[in-house]
PDB file of N, CA and C in Angstrom:
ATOM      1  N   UNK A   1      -8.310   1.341  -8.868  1.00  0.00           N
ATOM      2  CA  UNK A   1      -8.285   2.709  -9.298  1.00  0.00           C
ATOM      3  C   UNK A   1      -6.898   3.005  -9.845  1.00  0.00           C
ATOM      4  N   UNK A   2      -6.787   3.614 -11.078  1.00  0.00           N
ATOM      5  CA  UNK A   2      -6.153   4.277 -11.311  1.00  0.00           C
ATOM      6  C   UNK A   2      -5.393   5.841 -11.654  1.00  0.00           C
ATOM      7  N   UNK A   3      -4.215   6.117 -11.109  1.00  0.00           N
ATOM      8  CA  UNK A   3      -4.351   7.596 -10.670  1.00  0.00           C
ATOM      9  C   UNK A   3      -3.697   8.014 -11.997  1.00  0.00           C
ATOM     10  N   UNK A   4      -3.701   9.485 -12.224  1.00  0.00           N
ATOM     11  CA  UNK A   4      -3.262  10.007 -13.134  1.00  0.00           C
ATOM     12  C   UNK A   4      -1.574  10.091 -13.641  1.00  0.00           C
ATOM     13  N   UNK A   5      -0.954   9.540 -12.373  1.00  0.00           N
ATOM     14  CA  UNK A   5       0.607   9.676 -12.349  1.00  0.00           C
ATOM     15  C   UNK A   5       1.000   8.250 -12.680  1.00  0.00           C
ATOM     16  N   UNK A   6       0.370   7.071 -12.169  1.00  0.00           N
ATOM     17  CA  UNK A   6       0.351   6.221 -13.065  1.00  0.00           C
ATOM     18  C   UNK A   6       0.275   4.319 -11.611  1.00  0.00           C
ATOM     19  N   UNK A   7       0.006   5.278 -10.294  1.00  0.00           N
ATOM     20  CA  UNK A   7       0.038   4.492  -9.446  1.00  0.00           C
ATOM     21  C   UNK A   7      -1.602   3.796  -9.231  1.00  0.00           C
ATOM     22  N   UNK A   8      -1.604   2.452  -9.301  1.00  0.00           N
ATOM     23  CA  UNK A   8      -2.546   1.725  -8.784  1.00  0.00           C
ATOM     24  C   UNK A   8      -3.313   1.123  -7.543  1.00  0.00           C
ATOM     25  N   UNK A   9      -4.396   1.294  -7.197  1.00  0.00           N
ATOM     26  CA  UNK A   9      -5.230   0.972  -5.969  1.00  0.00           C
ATOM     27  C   UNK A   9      -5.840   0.326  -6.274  1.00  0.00           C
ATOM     28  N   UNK A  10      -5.480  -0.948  -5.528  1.00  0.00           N
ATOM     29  CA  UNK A  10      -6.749  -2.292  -5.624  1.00  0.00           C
ATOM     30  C   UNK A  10      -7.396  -2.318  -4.096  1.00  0.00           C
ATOM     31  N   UNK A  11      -8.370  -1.809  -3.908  1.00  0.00           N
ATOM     32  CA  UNK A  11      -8.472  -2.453  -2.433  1.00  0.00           C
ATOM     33  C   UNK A  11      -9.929  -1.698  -1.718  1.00  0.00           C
ATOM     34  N   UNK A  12     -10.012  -1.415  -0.500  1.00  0.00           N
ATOM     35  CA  UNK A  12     -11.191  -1.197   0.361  1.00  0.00           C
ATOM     36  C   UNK A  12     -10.813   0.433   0.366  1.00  0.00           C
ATOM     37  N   UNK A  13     -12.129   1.005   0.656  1.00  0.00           N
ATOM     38  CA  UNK A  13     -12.425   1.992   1.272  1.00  0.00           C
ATOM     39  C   UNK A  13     -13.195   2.459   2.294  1.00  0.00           C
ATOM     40  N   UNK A  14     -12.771   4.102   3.396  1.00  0.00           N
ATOM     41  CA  UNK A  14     -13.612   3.850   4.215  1.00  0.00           C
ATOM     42  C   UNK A  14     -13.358   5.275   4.090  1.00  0.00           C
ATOM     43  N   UNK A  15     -14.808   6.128   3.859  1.00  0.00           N
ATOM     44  CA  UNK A  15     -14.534   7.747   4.328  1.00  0.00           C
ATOM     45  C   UNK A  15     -13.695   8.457   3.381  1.00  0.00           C
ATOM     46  N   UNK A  16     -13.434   7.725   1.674  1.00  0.00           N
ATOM     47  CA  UNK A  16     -12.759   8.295   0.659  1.00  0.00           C
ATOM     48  C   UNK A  16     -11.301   8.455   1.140  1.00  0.00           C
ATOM     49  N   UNK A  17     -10.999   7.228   1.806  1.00  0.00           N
ATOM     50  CA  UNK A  17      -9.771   6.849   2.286  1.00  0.00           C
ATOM     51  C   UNK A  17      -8.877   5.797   2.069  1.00  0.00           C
ATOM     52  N   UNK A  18      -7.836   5.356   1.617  1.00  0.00           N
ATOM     53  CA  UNK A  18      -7.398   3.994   1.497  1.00  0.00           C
ATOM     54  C   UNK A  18      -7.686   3.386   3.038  1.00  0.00           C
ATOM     55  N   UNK A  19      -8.153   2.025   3.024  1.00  0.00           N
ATOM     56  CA  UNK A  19      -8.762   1.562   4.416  1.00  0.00           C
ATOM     57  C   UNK A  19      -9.138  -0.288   4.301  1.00  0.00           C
ATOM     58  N   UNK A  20      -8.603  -0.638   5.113  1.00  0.00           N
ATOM     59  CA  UNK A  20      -8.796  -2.133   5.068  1.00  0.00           C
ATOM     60  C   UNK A  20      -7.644  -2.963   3.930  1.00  0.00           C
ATOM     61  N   UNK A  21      -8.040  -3.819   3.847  1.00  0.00           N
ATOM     62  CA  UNK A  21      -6.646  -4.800   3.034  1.00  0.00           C
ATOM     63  C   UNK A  21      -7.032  -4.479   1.345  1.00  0.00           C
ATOM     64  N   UNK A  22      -5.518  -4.282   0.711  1.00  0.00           N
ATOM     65  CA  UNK A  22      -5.357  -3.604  -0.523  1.00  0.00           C
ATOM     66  C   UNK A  22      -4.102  -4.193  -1.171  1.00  0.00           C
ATOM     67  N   UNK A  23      -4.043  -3.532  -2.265  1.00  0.00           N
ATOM     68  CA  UNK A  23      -2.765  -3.722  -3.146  1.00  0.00           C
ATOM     69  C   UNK A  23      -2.479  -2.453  -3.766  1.00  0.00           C
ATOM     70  N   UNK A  24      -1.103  -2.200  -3.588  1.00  0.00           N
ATOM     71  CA  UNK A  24      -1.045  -0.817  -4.009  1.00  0.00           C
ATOM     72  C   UNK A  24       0.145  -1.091  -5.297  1.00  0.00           C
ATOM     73  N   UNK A  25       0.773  -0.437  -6.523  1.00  0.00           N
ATOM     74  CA  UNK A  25       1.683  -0.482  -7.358  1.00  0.00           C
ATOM     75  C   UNK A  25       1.944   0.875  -7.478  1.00  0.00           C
ATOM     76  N   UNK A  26       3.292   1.387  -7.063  1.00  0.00           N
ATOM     77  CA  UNK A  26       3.823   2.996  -7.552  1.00  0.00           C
ATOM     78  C   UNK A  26       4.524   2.393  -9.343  1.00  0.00           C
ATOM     79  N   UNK A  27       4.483   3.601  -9.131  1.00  0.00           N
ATOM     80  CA  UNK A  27       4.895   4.316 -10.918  1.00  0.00           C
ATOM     81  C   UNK A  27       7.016   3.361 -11.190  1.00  0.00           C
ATOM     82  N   UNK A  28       7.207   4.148 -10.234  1.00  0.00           N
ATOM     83  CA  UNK A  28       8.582   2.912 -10.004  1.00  0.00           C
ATOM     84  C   UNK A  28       9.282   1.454 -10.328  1.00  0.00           C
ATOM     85  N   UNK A  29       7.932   1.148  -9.718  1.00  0.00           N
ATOM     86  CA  UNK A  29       7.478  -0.672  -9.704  1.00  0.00           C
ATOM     87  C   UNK A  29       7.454  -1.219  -8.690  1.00  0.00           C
ATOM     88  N   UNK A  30       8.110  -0.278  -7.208  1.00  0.00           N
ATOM     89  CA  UNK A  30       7.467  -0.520  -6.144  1.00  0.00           C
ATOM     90  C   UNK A  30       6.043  -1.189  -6.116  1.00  0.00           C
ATOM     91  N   UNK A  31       5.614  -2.126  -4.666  1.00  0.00           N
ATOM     92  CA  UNK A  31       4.449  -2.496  -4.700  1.00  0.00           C
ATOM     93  C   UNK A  31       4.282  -2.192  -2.848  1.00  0.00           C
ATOM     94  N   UNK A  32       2.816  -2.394  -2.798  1.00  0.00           N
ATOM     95  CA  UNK A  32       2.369  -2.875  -0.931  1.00  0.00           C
ATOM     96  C   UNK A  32       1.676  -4.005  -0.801  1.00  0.00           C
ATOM     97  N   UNK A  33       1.514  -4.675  -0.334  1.00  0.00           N
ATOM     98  CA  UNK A  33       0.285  -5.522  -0.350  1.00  0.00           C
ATOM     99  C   UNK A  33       0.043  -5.633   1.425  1.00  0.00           C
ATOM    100  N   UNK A  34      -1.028  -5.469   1.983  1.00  0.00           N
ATOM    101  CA  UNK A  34      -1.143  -5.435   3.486  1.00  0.00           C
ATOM    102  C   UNK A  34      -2.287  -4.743   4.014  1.00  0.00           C
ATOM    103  N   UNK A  35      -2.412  -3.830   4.903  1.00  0.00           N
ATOM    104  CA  UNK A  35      -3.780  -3.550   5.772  1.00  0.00           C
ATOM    105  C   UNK A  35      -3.362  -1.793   5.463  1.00  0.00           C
ATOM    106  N   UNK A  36      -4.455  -1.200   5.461  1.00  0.00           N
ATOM    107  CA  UNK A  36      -4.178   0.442   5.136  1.00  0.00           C
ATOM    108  C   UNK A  36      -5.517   0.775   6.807  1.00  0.00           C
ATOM    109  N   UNK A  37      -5.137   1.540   6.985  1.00  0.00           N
ATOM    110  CA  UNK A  37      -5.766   2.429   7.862  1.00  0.00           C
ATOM    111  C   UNK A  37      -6.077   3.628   7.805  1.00  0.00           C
ATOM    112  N   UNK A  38      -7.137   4.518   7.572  1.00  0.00           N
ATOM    113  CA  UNK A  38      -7.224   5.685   6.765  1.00  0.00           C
ATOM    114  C   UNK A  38      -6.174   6.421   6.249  1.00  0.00           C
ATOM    115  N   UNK A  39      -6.319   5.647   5.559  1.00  0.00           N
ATOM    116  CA  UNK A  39      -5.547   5.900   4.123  1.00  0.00           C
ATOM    117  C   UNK A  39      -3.325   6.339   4.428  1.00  0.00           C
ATOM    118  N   UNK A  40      -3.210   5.455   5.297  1.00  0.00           N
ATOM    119  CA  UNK A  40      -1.984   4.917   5.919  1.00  0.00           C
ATOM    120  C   UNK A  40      -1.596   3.172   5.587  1.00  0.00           C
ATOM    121  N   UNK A  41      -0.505   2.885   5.003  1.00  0.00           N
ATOM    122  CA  UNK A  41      -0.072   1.293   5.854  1.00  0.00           C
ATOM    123  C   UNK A  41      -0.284   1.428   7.238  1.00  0.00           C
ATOM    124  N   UNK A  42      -0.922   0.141   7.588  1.00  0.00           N
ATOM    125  CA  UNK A  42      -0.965   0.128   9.109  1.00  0.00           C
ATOM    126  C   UNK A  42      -1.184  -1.348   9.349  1.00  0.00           C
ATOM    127  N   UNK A  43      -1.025  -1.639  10.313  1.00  0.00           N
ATOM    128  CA  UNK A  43      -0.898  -3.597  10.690  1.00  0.00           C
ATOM    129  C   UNK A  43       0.190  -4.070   9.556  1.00  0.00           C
ATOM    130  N   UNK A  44       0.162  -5.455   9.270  1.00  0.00           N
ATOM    131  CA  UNK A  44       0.714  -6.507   8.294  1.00  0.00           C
ATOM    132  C   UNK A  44       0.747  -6.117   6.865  1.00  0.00           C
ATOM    133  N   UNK A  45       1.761  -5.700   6.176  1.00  0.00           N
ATOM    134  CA  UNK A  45       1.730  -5.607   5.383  1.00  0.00           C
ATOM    135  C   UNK A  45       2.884  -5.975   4.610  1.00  0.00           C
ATOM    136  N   UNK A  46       3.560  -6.341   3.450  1.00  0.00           N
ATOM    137  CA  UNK A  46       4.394  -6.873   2.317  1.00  0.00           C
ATOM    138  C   UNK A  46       4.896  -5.120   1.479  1.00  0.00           C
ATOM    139  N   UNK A  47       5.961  -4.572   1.506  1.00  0.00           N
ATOM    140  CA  UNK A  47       6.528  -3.833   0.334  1.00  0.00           C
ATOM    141  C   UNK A  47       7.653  -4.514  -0.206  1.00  0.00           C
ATOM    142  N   UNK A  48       7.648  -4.040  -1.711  1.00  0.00           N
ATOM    143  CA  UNK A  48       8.464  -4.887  -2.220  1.00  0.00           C
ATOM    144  C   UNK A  48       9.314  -3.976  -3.190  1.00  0.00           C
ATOM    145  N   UNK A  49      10.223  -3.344  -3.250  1.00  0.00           N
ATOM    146  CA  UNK A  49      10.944  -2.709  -3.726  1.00  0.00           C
ATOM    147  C   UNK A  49      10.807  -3.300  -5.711  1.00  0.00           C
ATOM    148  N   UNK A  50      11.204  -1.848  -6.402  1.00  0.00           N
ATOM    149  CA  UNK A  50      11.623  -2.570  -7.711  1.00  0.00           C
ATOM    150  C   UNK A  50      12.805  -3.541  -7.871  1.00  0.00           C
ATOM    151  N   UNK A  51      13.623  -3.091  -6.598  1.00  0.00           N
ATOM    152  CA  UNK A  51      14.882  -4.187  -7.146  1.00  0.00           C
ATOM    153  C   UNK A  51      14.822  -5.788  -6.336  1.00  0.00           C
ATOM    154  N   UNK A  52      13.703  -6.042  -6.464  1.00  0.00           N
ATOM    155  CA  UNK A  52      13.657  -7.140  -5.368  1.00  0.00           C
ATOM    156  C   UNK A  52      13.756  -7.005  -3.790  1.00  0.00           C
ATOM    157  N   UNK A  53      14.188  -5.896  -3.641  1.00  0.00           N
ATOM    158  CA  UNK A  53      14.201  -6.084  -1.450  1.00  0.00           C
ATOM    159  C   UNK A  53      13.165  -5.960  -1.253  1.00  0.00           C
ATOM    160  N   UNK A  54      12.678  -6.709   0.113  1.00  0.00           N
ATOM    161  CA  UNK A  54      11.114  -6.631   0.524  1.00  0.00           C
ATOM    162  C   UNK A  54      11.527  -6.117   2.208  1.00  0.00           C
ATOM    163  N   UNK A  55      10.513  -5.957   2.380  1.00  0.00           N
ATOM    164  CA  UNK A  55       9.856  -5.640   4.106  1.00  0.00           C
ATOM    165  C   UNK A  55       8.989  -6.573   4.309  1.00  0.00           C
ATOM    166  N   UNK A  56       8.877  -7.336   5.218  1.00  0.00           N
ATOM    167  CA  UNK A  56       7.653  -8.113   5.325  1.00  0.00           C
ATOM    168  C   UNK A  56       7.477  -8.037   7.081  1.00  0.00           C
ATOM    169  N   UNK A  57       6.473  -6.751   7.558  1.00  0.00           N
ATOM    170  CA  UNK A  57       6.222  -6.739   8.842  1.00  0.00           C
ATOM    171  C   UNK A  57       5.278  -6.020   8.724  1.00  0.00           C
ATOM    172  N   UNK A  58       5.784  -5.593  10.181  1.00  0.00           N
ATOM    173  CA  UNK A  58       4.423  -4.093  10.617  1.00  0.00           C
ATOM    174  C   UNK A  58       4.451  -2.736  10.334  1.00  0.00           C
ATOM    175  N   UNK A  59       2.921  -1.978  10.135  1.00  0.00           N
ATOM    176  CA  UNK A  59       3.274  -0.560   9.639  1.00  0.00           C
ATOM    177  C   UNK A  59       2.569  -0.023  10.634  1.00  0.00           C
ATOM    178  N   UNK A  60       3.048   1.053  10.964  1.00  0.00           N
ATOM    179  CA  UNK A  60       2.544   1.940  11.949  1.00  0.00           C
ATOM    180  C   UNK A  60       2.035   3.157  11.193  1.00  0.00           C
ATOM    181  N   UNK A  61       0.833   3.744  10.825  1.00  0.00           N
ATOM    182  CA  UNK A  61       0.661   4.868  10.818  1.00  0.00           C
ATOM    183  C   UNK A  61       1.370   5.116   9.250  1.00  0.00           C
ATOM    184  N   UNK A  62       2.325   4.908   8.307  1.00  0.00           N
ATOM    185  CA  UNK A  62       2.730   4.310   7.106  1.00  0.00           C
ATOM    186  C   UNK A  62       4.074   3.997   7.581  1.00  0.00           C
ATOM    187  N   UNK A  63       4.591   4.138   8.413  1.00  0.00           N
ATOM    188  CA  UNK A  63       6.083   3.813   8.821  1.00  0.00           C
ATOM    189  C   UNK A  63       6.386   2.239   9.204  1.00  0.00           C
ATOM    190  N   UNK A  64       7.474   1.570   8.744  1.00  0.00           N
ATOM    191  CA  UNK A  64       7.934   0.427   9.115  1.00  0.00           C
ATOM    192  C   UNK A  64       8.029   0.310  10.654  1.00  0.00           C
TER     193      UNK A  64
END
């Protein structure tokens, strides 16, 4: 899916929610790649900054 601002959703849904394992791209060039939980990061997931820094852990609820 693509949104009108210019951010991308590849992934599962549950309840018109981001939900289950996805790929997300902001407008930035930020990315996510990992587990969403209504419509939260949640479990294992990969962000990857535009300038190259990554996170590679756990999300709580969308928080690192």
């Amino acid at each position: 899916m693509k949104y009108s601002n210019g951010r991308q959703y590849e992934g599962m849904w549950e309840k018109d929610l981001r939900h289950g394992k996805a790929f997300e791209r902001y407008p930035n060039g930020n990315s996510y790649y990992g587990y969403f939980k209504m419509g939260k990061a949640d479990g294992k997931g990969v962000y990857t900054w535009a300038n190259g820094e990554v996170y590679d852990g756990e999300w709580v609820q969308g928080l690192k």
